[in-house]
C-alpha atoms as a PDB file:
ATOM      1  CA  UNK A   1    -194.735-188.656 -77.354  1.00  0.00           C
ATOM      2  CA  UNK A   2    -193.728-187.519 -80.541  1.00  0.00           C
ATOM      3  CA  UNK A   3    -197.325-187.680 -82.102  1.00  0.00           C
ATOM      4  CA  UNK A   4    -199.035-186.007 -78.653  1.00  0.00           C
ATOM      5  CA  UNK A   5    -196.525-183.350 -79.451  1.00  0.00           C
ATOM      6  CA  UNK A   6    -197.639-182.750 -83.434  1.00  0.00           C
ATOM      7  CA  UNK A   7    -201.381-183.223 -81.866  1.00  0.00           C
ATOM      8  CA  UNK A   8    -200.536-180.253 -79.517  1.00  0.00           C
ATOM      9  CA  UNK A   9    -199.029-177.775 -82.143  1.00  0.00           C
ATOM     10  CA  UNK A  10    -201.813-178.257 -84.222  1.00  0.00           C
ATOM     11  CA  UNK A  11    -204.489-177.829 -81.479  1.00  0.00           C
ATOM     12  CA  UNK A  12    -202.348-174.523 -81.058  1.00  0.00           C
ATOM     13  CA  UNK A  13    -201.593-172.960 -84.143  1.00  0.00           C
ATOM     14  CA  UNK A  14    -205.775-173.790 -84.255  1.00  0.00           C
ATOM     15  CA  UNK A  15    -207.409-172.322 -81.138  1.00  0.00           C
ATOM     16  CA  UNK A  16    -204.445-169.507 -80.239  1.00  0.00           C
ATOM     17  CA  UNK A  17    -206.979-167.001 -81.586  1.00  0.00           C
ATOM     18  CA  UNK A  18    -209.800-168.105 -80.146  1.00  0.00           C
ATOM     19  CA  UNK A  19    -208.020-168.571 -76.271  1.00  0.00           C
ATOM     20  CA  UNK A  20    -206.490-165.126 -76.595  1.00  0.00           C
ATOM     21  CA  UNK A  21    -209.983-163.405 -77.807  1.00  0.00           C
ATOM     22  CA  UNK A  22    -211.794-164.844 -74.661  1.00  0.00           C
ATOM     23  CA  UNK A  23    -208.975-164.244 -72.404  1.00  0.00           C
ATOM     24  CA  UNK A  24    -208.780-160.657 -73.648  1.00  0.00           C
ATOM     25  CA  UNK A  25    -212.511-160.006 -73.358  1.00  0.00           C
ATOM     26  CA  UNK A  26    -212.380-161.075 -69.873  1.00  0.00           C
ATOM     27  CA  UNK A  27    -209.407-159.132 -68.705  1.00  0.00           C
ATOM     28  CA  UNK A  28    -209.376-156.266 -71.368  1.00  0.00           C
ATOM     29  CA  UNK A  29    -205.239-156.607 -71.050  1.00  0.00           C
ATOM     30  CA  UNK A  30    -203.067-157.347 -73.417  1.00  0.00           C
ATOM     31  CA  UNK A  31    -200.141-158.783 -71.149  1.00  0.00           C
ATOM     32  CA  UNK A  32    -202.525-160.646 -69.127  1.00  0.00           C
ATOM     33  CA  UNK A  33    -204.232-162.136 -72.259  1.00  0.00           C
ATOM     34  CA  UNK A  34    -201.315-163.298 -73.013  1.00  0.00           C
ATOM     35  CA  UNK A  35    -200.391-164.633 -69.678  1.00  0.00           C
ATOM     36  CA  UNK A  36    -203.329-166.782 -70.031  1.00  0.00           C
ATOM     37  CA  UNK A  37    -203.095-167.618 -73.523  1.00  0.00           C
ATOM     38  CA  UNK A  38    -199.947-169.310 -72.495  1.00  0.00           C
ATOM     39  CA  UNK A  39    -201.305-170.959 -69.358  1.00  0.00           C
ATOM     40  CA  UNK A  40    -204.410-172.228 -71.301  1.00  0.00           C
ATOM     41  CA  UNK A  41    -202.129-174.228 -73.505  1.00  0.00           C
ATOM     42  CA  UNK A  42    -199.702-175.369 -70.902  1.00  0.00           C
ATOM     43  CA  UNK A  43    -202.787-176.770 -69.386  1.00  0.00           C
ATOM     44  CA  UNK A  44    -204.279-177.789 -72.480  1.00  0.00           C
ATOM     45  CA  UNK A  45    -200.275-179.744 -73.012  1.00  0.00           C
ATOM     46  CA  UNK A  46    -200.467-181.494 -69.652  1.00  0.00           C
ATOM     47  CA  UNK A  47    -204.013-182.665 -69.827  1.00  0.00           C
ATOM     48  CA  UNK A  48    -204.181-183.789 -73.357  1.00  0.00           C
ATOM     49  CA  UNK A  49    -203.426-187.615 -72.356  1.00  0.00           C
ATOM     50  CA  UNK A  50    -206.424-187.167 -69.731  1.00  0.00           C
ATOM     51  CA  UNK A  51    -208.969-185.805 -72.512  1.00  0.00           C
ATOM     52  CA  UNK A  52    -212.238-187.817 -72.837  1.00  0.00           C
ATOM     53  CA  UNK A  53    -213.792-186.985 -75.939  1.00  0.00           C
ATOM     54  CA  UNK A  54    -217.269-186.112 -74.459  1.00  0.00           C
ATOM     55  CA  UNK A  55    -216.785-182.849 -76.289  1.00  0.00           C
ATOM     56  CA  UNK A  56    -214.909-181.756 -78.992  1.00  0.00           C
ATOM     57  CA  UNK A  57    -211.267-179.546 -78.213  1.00  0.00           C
ATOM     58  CA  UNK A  58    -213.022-176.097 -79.418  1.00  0.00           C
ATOM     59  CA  UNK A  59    -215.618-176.614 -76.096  1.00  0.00           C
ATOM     60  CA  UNK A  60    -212.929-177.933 -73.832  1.00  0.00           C
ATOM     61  CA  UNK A  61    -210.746-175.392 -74.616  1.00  0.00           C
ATOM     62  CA  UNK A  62    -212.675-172.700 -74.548  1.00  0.00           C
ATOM     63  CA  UNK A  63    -214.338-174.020 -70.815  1.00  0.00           C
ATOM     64  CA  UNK A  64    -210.442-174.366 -69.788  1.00  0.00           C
ATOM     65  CA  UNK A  65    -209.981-170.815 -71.008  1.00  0.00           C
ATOM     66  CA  UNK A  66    -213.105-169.386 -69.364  1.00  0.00           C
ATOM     67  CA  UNK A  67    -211.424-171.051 -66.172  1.00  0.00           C
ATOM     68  CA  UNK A  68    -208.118-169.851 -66.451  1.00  0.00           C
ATOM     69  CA  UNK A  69    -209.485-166.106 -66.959  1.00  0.00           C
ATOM     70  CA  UNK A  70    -211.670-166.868 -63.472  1.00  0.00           C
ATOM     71  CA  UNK A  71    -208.616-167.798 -61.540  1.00  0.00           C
ATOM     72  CA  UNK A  72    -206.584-164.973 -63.152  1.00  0.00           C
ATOM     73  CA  UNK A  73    -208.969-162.583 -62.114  1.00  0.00           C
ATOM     74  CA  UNK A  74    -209.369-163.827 -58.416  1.00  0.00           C
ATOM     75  CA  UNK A  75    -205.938-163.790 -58.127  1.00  0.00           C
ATOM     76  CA  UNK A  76    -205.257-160.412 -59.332  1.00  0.00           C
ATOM     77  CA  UNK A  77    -208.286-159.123 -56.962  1.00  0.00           C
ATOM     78  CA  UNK A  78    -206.890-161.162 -53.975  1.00  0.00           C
ATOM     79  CA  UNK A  79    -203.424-159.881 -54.436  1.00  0.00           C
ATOM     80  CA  UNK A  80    -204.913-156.376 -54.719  1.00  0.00           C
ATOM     81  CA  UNK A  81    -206.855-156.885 -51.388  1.00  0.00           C
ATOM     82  CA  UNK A  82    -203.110-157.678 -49.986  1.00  0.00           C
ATOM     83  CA  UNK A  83    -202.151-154.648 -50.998  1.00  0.00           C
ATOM     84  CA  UNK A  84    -204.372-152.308 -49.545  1.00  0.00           C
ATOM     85  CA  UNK A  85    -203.930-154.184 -46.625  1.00  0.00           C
ATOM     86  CA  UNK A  86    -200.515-155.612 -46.233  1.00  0.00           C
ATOM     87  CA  UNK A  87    -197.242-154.720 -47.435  1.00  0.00           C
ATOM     88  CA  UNK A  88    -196.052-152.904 -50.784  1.00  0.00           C
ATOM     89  CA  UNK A  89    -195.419-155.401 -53.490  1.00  0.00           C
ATOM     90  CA  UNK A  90    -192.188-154.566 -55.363  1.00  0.00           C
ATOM     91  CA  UNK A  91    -194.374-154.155 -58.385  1.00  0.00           C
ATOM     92  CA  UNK A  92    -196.343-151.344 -56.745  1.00  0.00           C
ATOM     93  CA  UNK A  93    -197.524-149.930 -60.588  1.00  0.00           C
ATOM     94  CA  UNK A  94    -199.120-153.396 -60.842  1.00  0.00           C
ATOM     95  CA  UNK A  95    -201.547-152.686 -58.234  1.00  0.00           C
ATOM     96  CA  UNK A  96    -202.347-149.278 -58.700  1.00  0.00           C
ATOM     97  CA  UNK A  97    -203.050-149.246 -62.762  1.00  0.00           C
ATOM     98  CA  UNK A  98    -205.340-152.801 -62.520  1.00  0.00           C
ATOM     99  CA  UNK A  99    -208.283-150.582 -63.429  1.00  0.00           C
ATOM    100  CA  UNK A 100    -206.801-149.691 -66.909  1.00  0.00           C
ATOM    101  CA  UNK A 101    -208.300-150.432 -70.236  1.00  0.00           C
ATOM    102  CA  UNK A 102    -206.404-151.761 -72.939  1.00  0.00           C
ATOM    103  CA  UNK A 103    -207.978-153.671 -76.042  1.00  0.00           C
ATOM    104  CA  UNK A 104    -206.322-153.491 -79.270  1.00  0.00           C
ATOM    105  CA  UNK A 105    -209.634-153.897 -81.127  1.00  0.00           C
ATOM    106  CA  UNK A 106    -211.062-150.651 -80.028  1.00  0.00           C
ATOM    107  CA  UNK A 107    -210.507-147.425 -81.703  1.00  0.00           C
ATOM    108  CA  UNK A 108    -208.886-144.932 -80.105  1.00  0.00           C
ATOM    109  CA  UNK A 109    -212.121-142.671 -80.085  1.00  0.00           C
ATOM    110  CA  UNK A 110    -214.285-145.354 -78.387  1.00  0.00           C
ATOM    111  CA  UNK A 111    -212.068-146.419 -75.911  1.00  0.00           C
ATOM    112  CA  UNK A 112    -213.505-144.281 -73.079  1.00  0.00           C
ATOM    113  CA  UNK A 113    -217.290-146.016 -73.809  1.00  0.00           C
ATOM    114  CA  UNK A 114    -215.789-149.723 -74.400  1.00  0.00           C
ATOM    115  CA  UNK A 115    -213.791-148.923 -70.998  1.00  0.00           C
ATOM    116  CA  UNK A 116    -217.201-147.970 -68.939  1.00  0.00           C
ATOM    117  CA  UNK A 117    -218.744-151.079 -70.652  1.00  0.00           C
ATOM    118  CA  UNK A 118    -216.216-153.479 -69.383  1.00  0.00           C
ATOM    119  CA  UNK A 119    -216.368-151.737 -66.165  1.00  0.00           C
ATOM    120  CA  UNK A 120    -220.180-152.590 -66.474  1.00  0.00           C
ATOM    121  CA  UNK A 121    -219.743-155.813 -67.894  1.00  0.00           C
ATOM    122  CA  UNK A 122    -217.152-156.920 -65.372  1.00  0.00           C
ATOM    123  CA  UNK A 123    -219.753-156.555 -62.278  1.00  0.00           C
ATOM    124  CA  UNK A 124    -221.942-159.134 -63.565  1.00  0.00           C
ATOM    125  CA  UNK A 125    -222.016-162.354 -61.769  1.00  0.00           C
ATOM    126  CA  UNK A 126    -219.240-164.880 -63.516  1.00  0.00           C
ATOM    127  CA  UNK A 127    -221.844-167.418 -65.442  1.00  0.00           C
ATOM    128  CA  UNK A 128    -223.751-164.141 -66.174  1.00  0.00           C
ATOM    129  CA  UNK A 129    -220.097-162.463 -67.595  1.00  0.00           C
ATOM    130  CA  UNK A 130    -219.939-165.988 -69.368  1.00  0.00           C
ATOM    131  CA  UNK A 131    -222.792-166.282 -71.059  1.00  0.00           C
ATOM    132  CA  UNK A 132    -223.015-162.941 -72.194  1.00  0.00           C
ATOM    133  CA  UNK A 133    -219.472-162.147 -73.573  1.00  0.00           C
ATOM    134  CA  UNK A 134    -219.788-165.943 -75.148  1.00  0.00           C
ATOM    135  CA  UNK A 135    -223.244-164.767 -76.854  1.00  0.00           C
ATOM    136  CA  UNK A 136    -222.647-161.207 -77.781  1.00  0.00           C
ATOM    137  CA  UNK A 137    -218.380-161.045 -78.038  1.00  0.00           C
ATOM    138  CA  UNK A 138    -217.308-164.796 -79.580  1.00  0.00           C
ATOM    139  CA  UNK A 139    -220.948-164.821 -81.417  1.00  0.00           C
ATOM    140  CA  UNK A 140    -221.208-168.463 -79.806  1.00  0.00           C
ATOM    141  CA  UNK A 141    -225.314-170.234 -80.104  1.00  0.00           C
ATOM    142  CA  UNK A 142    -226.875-170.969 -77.010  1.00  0.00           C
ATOM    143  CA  UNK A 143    -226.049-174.406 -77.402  1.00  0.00           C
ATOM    144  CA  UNK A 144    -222.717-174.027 -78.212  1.00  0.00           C
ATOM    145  CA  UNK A 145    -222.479-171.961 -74.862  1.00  0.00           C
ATOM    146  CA  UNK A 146    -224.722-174.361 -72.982  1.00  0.00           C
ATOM    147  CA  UNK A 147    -221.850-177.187 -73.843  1.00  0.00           C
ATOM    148  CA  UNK A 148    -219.042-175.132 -72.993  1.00  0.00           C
ATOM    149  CA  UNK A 149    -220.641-174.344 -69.414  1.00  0.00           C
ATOM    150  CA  UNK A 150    -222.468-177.185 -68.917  1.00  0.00           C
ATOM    151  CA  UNK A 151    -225.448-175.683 -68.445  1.00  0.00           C
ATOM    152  CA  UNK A 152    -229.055-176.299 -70.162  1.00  0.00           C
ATOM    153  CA  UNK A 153    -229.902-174.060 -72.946  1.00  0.00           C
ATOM    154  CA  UNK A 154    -232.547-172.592 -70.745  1.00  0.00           C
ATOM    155  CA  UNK A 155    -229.844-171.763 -68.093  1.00  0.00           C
ATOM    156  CA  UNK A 156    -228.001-169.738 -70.958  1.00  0.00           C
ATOM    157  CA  UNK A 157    -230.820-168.008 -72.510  1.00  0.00           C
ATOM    158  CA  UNK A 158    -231.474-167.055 -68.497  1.00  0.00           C
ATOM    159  CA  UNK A 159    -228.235-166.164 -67.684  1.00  0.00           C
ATOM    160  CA  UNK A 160    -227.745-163.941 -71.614  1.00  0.00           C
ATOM    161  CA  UNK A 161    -231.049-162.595 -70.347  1.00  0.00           C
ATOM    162  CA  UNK A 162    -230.526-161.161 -66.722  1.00  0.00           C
ATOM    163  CA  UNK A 163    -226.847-160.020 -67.834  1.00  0.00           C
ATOM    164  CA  UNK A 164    -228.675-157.917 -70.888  1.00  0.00           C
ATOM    165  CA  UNK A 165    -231.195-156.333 -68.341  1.00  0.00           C
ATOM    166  CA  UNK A 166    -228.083-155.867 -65.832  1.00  0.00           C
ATOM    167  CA  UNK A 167    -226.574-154.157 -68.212  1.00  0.00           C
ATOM    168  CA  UNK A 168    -229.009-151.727 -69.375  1.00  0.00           C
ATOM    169  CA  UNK A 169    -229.560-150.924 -65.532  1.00  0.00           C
ATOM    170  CA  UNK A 170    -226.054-150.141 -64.922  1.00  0.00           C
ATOM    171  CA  UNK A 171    -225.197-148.651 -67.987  1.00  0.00           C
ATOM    172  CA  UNK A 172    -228.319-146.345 -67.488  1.00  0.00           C
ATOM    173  CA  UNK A 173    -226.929-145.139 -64.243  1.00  0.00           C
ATOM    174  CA  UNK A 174    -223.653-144.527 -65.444  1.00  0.00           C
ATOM    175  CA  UNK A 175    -225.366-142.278 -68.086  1.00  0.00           C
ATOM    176  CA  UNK A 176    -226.757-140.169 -65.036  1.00  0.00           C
ATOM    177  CA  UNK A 177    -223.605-139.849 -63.820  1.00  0.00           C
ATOM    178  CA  UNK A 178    -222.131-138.571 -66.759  1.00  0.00           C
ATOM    179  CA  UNK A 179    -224.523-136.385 -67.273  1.00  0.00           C
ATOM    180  CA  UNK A 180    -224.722-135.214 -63.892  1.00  0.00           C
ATOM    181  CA  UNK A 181    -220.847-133.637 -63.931  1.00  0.00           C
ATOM    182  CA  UNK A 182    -221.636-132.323 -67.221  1.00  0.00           C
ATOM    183  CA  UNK A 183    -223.713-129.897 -66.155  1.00  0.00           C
END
């Protein structure tokens, strides 16, 4: 027990970056980041007796990571769904400022754009929202992405792809918008 423990800190202490990058790119919140930071490696704890070595820890922790973030978002939009149509949670602020934006690595001046991107970015389909914050966020190859989603390469240069042309759609129709209550 003792040496699963000293195998545990040092996974840790090596892939706490990493898990709290993702999970911030996916929620683009700092307290929920680190919600999920913590319940990647809880997770990662519990199932270290059960891992197989098919892949190395970087890929499994980054696919338990990417699955964490998944859940955490479902949950937060099914909870919001309650809201609107159930009773008041006793967190009511919770619910009403989910749409904020709130990444340390953005300056101030650019936080309005990097918020409408992530707005953008967060309507893609989930393997699409993968692959493409895995490719153009974490700098990850296609193979390396292809392992952690256990998908052919062909599937991620797809999926990259479709989410780039997505993208440029939406974003171009946001820039209408905008420039539609400028005038």
């Amino acid at each position: 027990m003792i040496q699963n423990q000293t195998h545990f800190e040092k996974l840790y202490h090596e892939y706490e970056a990493l898990v709290y990058n993702v999970a911030l790119h996916y929620l683009q919140n700092v307290e929920d980041a680190e919600e999920v930071t913590q319940d990647v490696f809880v997770k990662v704890y519990h199932s270290l007796d059960n891992f197989n070595q098919k892949s190395s820890y970087k890929t499994w922790i980054y696919r338990i990571t990417i699955n964490q973030c998944l859940d955490y978002i479902k949950q937060k939009n099914s909870k919001k769904r309650f809201f609107i149509f159930g009773k008041k949670s006793q967190d009511e602020k919770e619910y009403l400022n989910t749409s904020t934006f709130e990444h340390p690595g953005i300056l101030m001046e650019n936080k309005e754009d990097a918020a409408v991107l992530f707005e953008v970015i967060n309507t893609l389909t989930d393997n699409q929202k993968t692959a493409f914050l895995l490719s153009k966020l974490d700098g990850l190859s296609n193979p390396e992405i292809a392992e952690i989603m256990q998908l052919s390469i062909s599937s991620v240069e797809s999926l990259v792809f479709r989410a780039k042309g997505t993208l440029q759609e939406r974003l171009a129709e946001k820039f209408k918008e905008y420039r539609k209550k400028k005038k």
